[in-house]
C-alpha atoms as a PDB file:
ATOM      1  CA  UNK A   1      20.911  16.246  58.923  1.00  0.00           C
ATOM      2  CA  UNK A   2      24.320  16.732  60.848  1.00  0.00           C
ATOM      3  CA  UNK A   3      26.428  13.750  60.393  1.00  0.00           C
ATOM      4  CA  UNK A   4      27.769  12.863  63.684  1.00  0.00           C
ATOM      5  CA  UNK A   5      32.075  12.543  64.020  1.00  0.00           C
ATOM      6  CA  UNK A   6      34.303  11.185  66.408  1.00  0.00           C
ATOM      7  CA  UNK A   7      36.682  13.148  68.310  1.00  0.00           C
ATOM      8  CA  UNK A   8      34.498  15.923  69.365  1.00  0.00           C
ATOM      9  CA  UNK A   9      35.866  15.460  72.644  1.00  0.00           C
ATOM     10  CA  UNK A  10      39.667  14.796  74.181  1.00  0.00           C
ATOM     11  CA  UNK A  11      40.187  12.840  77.253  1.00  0.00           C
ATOM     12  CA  UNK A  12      42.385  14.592  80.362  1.00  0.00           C
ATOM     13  CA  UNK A  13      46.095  14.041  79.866  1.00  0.00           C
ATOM     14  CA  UNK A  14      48.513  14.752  82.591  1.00  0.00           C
ATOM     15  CA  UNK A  15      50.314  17.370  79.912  1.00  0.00           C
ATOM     16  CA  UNK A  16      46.987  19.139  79.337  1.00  0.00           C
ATOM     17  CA  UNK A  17      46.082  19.687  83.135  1.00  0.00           C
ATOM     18  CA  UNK A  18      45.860  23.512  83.822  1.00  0.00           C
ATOM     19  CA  UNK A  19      45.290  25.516  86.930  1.00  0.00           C
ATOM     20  CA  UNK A  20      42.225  27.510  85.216  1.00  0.00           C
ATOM     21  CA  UNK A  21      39.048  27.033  83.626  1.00  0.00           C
ATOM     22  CA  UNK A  22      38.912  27.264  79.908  1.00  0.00           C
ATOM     23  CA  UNK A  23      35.913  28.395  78.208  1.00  0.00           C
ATOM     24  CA  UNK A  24      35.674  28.133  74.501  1.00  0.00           C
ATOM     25  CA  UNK A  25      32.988  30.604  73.297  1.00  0.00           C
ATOM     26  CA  UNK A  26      31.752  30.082  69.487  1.00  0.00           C
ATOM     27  CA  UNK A  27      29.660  33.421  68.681  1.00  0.00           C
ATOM     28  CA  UNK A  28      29.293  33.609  65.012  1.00  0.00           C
ATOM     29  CA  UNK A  29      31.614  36.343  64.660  1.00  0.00           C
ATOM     30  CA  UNK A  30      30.595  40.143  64.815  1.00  0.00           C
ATOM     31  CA  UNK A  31      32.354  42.597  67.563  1.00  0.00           C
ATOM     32  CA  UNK A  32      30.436  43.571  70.118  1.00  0.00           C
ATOM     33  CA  UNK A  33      29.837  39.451  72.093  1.00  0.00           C
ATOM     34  CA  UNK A  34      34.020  38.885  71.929  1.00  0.00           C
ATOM     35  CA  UNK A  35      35.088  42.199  72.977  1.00  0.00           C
ATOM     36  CA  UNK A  36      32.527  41.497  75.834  1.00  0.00           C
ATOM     37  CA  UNK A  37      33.385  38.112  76.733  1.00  0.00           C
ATOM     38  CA  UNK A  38      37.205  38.400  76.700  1.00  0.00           C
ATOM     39  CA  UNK A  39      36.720  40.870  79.297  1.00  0.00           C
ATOM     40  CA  UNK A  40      35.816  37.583  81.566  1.00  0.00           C
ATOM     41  CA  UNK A  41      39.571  37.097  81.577  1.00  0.00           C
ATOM     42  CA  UNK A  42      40.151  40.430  84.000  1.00  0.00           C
ATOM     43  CA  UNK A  43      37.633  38.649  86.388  1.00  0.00           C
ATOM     44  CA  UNK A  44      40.035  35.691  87.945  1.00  0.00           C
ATOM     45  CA  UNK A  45      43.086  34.196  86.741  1.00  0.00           C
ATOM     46  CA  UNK A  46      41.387  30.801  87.072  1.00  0.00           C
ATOM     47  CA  UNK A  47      39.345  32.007  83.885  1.00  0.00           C
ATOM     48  CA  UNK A  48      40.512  31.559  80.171  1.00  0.00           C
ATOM     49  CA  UNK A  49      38.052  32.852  77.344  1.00  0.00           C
ATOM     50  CA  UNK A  50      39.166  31.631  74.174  1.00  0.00           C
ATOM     51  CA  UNK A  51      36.680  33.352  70.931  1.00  0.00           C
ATOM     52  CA  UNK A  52      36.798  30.104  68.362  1.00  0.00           C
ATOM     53  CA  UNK A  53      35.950  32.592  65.534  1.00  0.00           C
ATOM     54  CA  UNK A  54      39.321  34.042  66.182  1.00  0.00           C
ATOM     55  CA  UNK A  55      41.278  31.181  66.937  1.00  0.00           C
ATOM     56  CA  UNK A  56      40.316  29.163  63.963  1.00  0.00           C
ATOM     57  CA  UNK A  57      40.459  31.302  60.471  1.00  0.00           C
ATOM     58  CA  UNK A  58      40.312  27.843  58.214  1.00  0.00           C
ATOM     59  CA  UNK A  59      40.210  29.144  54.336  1.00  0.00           C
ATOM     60  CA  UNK A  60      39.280  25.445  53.557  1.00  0.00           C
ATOM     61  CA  UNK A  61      35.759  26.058  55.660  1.00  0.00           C
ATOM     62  CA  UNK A  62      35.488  29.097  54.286  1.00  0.00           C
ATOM     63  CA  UNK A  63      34.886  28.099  51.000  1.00  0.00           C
ATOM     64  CA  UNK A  64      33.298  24.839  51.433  1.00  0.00           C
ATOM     65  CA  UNK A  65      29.725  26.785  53.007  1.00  0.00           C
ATOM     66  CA  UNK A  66      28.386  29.352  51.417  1.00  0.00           C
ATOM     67  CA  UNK A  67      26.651  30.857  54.894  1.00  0.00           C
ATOM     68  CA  UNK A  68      27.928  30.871  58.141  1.00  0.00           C
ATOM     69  CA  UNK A  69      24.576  30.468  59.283  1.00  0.00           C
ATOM     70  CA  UNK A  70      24.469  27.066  59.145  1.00  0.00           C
ATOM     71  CA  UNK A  71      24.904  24.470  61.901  1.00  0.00           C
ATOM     72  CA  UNK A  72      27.238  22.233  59.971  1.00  0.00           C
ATOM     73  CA  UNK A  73      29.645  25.378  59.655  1.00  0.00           C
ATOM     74  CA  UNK A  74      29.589  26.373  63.148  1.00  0.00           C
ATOM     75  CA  UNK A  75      30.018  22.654  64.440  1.00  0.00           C
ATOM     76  CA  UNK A  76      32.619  22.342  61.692  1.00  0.00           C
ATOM     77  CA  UNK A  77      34.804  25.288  63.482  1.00  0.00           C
ATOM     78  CA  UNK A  78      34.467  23.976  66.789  1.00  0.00           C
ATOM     79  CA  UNK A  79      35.829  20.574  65.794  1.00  0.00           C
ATOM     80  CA  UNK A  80      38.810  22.333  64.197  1.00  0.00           C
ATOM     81  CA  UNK A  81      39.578  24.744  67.087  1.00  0.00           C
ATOM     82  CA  UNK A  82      39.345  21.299  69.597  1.00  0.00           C
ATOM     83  CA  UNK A  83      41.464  19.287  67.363  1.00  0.00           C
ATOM     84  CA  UNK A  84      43.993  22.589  67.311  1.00  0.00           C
ATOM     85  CA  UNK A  85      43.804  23.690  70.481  1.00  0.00           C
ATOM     86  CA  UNK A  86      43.497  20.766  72.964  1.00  0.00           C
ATOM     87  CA  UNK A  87      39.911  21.011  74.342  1.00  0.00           C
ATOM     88  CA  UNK A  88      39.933  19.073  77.663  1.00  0.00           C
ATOM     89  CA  UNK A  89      37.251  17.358  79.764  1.00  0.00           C
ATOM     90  CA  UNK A  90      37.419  20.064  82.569  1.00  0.00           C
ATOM     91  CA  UNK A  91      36.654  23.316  79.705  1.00  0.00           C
ATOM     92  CA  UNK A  92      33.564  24.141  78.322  1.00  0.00           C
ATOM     93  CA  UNK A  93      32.833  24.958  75.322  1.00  0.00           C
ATOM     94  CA  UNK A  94      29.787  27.408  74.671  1.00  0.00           C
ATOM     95  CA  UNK A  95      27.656  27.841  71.313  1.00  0.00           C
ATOM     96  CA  UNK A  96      26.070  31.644  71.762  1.00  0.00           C
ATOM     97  CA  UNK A  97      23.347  32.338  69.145  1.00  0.00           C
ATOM     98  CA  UNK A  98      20.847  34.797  68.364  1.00  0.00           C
ATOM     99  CA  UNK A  99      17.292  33.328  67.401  1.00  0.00           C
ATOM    100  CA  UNK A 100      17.137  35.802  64.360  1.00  0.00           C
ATOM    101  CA  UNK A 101      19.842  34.367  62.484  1.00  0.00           C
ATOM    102  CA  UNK A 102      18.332  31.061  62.429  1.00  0.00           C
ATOM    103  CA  UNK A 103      15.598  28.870  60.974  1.00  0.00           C
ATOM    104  CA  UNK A 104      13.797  26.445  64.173  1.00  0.00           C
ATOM    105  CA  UNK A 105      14.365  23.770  62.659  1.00  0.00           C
ATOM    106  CA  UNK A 106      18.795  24.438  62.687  1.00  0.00           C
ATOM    107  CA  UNK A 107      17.985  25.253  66.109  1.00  0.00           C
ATOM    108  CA  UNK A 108      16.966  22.043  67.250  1.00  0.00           C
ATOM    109  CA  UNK A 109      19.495  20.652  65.258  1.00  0.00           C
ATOM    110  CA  UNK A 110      22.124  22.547  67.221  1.00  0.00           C
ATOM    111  CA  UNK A 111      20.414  22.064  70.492  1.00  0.00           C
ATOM    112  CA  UNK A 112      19.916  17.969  69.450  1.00  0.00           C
ATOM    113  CA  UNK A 113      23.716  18.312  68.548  1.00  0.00           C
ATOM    114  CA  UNK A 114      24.697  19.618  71.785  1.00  0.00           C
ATOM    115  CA  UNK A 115      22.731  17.070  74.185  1.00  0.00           C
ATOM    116  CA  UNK A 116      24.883  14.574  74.393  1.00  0.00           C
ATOM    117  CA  UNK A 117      28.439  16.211  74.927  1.00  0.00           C
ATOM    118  CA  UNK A 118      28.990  16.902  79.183  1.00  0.00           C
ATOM    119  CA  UNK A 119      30.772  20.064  77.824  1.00  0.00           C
ATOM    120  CA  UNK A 120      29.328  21.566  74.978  1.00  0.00           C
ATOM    121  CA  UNK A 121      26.478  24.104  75.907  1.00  0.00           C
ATOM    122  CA  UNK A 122      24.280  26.054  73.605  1.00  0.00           C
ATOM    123  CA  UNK A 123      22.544  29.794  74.880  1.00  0.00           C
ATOM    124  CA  UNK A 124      20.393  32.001  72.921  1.00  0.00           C
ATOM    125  CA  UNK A 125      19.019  34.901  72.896  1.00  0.00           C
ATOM    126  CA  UNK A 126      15.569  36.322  70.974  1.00  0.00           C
ATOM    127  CA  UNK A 127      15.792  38.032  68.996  1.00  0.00           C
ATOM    128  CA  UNK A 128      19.427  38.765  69.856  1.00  0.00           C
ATOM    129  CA  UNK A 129      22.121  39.212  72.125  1.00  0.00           C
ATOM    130  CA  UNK A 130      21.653  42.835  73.058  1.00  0.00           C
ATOM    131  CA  UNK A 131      18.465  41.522  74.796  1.00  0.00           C
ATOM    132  CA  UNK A 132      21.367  40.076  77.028  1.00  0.00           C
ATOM    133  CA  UNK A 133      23.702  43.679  76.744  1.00  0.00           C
ATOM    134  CA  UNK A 134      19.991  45.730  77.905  1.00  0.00           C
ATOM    135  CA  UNK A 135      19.628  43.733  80.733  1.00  0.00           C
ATOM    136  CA  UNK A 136      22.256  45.000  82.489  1.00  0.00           C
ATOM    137  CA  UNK A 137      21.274  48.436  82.745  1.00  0.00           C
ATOM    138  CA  UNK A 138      17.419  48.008  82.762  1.00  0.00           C
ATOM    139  CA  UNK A 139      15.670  45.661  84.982  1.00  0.00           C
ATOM    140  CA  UNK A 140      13.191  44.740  82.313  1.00  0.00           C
ATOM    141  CA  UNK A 141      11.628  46.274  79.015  1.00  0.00           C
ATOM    142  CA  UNK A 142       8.407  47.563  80.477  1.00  0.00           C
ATOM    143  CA  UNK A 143       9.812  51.205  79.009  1.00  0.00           C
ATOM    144  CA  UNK A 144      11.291  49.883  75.611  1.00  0.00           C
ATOM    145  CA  UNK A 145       9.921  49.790  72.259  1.00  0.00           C
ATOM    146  CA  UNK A 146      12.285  47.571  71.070  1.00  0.00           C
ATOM    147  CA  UNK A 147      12.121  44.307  69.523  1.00  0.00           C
ATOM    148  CA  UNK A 148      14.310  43.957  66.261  1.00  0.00           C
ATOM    149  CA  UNK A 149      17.715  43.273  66.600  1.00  0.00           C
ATOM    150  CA  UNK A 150      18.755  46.794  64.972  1.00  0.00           C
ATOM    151  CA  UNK A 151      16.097  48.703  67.574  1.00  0.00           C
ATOM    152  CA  UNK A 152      18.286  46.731  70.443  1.00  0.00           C
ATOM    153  CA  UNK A 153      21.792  47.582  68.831  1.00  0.00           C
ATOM    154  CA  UNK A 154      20.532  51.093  68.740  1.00  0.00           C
ATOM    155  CA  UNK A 155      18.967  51.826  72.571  1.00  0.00           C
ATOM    156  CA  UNK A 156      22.327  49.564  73.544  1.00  0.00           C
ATOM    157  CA  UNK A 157      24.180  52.523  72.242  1.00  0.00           C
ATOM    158  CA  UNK A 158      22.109  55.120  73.344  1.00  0.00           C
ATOM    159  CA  UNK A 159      22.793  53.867  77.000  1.00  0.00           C
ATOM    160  CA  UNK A 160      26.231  55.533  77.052  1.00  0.00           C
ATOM    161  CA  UNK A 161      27.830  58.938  75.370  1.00  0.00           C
ATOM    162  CA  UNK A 162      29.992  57.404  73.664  1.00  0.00           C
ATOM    163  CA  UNK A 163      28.630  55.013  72.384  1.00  0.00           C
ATOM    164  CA  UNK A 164      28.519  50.933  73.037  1.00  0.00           C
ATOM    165  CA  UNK A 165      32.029  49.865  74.985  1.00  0.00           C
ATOM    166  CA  UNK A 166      31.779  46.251  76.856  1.00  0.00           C
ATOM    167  CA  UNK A 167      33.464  48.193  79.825  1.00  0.00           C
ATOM    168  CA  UNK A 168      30.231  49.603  80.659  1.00  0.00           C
ATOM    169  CA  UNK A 169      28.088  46.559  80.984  1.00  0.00           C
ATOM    170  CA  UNK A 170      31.143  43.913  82.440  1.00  0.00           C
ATOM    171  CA  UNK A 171      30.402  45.650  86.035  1.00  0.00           C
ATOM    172  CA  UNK A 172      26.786  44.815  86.166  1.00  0.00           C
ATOM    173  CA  UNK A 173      27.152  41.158  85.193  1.00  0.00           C
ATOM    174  CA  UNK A 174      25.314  40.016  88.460  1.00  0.00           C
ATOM    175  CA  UNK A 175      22.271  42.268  87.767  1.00  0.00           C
ATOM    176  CA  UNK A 176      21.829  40.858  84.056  1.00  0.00           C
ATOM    177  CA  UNK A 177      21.998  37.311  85.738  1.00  0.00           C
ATOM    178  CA  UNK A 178      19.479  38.166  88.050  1.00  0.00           C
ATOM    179  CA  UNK A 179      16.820  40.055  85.714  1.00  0.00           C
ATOM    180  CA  UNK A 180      17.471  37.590  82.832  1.00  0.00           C
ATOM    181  CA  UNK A 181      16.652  34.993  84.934  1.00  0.00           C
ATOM    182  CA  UNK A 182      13.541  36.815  86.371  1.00  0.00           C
ATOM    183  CA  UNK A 183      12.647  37.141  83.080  1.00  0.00           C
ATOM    184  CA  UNK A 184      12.598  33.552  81.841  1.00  0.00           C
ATOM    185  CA  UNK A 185       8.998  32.180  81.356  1.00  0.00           C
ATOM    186  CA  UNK A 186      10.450  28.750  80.640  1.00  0.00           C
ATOM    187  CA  UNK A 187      14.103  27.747  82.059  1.00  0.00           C
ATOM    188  CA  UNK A 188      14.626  24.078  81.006  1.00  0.00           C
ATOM    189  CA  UNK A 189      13.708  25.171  77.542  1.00  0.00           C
ATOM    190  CA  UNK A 190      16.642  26.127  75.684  1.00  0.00           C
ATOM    191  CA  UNK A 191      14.161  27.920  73.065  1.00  0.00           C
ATOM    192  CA  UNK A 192      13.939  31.767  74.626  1.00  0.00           C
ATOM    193  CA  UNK A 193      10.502  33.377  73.959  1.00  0.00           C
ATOM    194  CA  UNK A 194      11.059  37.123  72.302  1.00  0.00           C
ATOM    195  CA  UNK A 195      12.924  39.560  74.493  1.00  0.00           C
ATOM    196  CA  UNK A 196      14.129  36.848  76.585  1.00  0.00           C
ATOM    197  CA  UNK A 197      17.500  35.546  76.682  1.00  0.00           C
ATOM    198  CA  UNK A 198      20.234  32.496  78.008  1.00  0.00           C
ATOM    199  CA  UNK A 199      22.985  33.666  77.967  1.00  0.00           C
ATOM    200  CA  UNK A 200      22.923  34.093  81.993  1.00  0.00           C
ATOM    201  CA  UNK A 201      23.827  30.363  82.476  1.00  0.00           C
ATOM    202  CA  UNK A 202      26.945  31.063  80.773  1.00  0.00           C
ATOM    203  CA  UNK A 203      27.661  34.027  82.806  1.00  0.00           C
ATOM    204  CA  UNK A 204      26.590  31.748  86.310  1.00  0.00           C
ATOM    205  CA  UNK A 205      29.114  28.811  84.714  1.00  0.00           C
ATOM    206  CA  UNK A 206      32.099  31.669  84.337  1.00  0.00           C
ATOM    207  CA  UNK A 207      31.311  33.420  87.948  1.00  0.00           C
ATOM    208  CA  UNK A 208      31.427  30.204  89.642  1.00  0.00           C
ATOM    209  CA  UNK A 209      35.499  30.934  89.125  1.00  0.00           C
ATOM    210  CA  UNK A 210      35.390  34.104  90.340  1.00  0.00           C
ATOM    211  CA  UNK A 211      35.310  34.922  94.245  1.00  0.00           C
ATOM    212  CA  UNK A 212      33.419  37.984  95.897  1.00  0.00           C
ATOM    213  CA  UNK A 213      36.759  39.253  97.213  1.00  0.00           C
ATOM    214  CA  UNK A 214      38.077  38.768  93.346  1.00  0.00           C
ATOM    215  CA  UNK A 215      35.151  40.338  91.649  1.00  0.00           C
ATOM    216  CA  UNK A 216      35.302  43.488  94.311  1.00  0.00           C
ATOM    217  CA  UNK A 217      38.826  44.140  93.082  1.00  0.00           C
ATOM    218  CA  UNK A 218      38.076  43.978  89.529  1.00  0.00           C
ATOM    219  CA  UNK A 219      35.225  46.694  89.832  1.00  0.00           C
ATOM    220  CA  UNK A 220      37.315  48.750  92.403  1.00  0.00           C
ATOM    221  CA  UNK A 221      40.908  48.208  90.904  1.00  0.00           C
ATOM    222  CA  UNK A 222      41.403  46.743  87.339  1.00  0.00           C
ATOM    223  CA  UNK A 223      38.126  48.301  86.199  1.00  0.00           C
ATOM    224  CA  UNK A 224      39.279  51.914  86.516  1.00  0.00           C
ATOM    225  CA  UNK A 225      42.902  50.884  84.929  1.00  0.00           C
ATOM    226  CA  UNK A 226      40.533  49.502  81.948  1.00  0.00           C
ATOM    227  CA  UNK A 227      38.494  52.554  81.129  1.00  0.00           C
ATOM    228  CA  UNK A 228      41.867  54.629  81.506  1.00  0.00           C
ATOM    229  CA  UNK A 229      43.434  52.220  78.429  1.00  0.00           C
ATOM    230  CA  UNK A 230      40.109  52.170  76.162  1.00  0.00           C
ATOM    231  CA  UNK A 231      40.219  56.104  76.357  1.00  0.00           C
ATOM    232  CA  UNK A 232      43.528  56.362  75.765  1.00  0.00           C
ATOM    233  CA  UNK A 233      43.587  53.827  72.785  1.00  0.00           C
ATOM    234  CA  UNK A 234      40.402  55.723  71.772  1.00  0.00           C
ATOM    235  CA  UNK A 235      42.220  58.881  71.361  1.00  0.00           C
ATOM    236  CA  UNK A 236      45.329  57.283  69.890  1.00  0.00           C
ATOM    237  CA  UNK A 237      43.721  55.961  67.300  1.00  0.00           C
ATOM    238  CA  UNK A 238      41.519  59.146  66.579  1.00  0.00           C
ATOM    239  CA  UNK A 239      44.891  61.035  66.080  1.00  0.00           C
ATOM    240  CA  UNK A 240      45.670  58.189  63.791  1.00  0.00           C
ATOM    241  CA  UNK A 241      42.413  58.453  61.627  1.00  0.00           C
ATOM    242  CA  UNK A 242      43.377  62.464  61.611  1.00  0.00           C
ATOM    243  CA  UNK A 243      46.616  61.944  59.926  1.00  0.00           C
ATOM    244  CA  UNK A 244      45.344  60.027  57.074  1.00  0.00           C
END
């Protein structure tokens, strides 16, 4: 059982008031969910995506579980990164899971955990989120065989030449809304059946900061300047890699 501390939570000071929306995202490390989420950031500059696994690198937590699939270690993090970082009532703060890396029963927990705090919000995705990633480009898995996590992270990458790169899926955020939410047999449970995922209600929370005229200019303007960078950093670091 979770014991319960004080603290999770930091009232509005006058200091602390900000002209954008913060949204601390906790998504059990890996790559590919916070190189897509920071991307939120190019959206609006009312937006601020802070990744708590990169923000908080706490040697003391490291040692004390021995997985970091375990509720009290996540919870644990996201305590330290609000006590460090000044979590205010306006933020939210965002718990993105995959079903496959957890037992039901730490699912409720984390769920149970979450009820109870205005601001803390728990999405997940089943068996993963890539279920989230292929719903972007497809309107629904009629034509895929998929349905283990590595069978996802492998058509995900098969969707482009080059590979998996956030840049190609941050452009079709509104269609992955839309055909996740078409998809969901069952949207006041927080449970998603398999090849179903939740992870549009964090995407609705984050648009709700971005304006049409805003999100045109991002796809027409800052989008192109984006892909320019990656494939220049691409190639700069290939000719890196060459010299070695």
């Amino acid at each position: 059982m979770i014991q319960r501390k004080r603290g999770y939570k930091r009232e509005t000071q006058n200091n602390l008031l900000r002209d954008y929306k913060l949204f601390a995202i906790a998504c059990e490390g890996g790559k590919r969910e916070p190189q897509y989420f920071r991307l939120f950031e190019f959206l609006s500059t009312r937006i601020k995506v802070d990744i708590i696994e990169e923000k908080i690198q706490d040697e003391e937590l490291l040692q004390k579980f021995e997985t970091k699939s375990a509720p009290k270690w996540v919870l644990d993090r996201a305590v330290k990164y609000i006590e460090q970082e000044g979590l205010i009532d306006e933020d939210e703060l965002w718990f993105v899971m995959d079903i496959d890396r957890w037992s039901l029963k730490q699912i409720r927990e984390m769920i149970n955990y979450c009820l109870d705090k205005p601001i803390w919000n728990i999405v997940l995705s089943n068996p993963c989120f890539e279920v989230w990633l292929f719903l972007h480009k497809k309107e629904n898995f009629n034509n895929s065989k998929s349905n283990q996590c590595n069978e996802f992270k492998e058509e995900i990458s098969s969707f482009d030449s080059e590979g998996y790169n956030p840049l190609n899926f941050i452009t079709l955020i509104k269609d992955a809304v839309i055909n996740a939410k078409a998809l969901d047999t069952n949207p006041v449970n927080e449970i998603p059946s398999l090849k179903e995922t939740k992870v549009y209600k964090l995407a609705e929370s984050i648009l709700k900061f971005v304006s049409e005229k805003q999100f045109t200019e991002f796809v027409k303007e800052k989008h192109p300047q984006l892909i320019k960078e990656s494939i220049k950093n691409g190639k700069k670091n290939k000719k890196n890699i060459s010299k070695k």
